[in-house]
Protein backbone atom coordinates (compact mmCIF):
# COMPACT_ATOMS: atom_id res chain seq x y z
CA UNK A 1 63.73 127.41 -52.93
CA UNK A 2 62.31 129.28 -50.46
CA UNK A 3 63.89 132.80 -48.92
CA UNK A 4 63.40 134.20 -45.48
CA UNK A 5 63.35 137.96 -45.35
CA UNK A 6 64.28 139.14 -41.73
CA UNK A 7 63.68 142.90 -41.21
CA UNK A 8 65.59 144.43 -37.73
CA UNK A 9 64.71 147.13 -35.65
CA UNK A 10 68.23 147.92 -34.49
CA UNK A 11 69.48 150.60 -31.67
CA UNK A 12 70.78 153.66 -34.09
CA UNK A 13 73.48 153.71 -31.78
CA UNK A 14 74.69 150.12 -31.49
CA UNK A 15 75.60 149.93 -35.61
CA UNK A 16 78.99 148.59 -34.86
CA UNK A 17 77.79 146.06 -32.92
CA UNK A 18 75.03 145.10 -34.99
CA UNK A 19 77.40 144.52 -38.22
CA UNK A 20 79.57 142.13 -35.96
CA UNK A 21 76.33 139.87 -35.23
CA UNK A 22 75.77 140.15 -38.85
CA UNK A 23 78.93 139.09 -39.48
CA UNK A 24 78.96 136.43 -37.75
CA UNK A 25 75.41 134.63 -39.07
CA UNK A 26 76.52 135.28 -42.26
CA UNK A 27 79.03 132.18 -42.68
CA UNK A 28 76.75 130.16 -40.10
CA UNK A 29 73.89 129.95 -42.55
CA UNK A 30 75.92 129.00 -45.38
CA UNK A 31 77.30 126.18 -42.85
CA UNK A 32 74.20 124.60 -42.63
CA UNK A 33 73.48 124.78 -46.75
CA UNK A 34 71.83 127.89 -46.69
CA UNK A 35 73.06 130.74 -49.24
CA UNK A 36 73.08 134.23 -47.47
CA UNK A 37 72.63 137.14 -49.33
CA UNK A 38 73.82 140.07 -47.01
CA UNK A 39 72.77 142.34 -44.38
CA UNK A 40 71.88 145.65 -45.14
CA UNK A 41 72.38 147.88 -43.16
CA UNK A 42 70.63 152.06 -42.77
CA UNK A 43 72.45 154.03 -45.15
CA UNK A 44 69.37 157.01 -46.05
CA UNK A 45 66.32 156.99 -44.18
CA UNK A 46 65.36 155.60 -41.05
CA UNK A 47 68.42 154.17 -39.22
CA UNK A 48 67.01 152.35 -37.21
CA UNK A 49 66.26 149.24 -39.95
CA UNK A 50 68.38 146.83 -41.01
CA UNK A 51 67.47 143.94 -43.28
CA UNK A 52 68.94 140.23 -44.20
CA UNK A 53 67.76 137.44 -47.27
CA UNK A 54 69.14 133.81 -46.94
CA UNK A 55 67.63 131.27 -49.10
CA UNK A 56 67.47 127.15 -48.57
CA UNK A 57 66.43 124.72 -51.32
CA UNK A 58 63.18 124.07 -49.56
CA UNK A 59 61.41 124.72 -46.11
CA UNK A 60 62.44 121.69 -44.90
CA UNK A 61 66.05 122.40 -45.22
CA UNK A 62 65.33 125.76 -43.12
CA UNK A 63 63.57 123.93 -40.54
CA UNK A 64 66.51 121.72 -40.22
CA UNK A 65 68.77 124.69 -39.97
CA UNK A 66 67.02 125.74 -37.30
CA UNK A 67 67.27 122.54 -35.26
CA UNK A 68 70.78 122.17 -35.66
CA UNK A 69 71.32 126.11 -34.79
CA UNK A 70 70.51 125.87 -31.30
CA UNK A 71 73.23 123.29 -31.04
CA UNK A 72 76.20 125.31 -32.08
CA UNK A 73 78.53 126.92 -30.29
CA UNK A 74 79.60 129.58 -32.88
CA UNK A 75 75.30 130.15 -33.50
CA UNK A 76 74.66 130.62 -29.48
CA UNK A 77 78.30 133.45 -29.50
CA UNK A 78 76.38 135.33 -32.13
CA UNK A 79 72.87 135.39 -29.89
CA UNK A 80 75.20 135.76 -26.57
CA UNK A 81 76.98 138.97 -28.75
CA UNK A 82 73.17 140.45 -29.77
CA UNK A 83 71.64 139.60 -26.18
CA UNK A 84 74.75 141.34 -24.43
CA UNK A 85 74.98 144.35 -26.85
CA UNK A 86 71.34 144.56 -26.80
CA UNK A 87 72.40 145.75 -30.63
CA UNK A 88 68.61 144.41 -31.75
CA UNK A 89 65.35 145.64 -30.43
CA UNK A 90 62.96 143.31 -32.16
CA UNK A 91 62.89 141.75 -35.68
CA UNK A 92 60.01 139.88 -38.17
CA UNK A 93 60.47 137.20 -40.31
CA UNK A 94 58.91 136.53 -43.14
CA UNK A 95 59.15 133.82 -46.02
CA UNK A 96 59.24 134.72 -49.87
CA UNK A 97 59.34 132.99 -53.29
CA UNK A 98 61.99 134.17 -54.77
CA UNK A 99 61.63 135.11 -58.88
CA UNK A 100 64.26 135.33 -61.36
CA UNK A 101 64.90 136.17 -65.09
């Protein structure tokens, strides 16, 4: 299993508008087999940081997740919805092995 960690730098302003996008990736990855584990969004702290986990059985999967994005209308509404809110600034992505009990 492998989990991608995506950290946001969001506009402070544009919350609203960044929990719609969220909400709207949220069912896509699990769509194409992914399980997604939430957004969080700035509660304390900066507000300006928002974070989301989704996990695929194995990189491969993810890659093929992202091949299959790009060819979906309800993925390219939720890009059209961040470009044209300009709700996200930048973001990282990162990979992790996730650990359990």
């Amino acid at each position: 299993m492998v989990t991608c960690y995506l950290k946001y730098v969001i506009d402070p302003y544009k919350i609203e508008e960044f929990e719609v996008y969220a909400k709207m990736w949220i069912p896509l990855v699990n769509k194409f087999g992914g399980t997604h584990h939430g957004y969080f969004l700035p509660h304390e702290g900066a507000n300006n940081i928002a974070v989301a986990l989704f996990s695929f059985p194995s990189l491969a999967d993810y890659e093929t997740y992202r091949n299959k994005m790009w060819k979906d209308p309800d993925c390219m509404k939720a890009f059209e919805h961040s470009e044209k809110t300009r709700c996200i600034v930048s973001y990282e992505r990162s990979f992790m092995n996730p650990i359990f009990e």
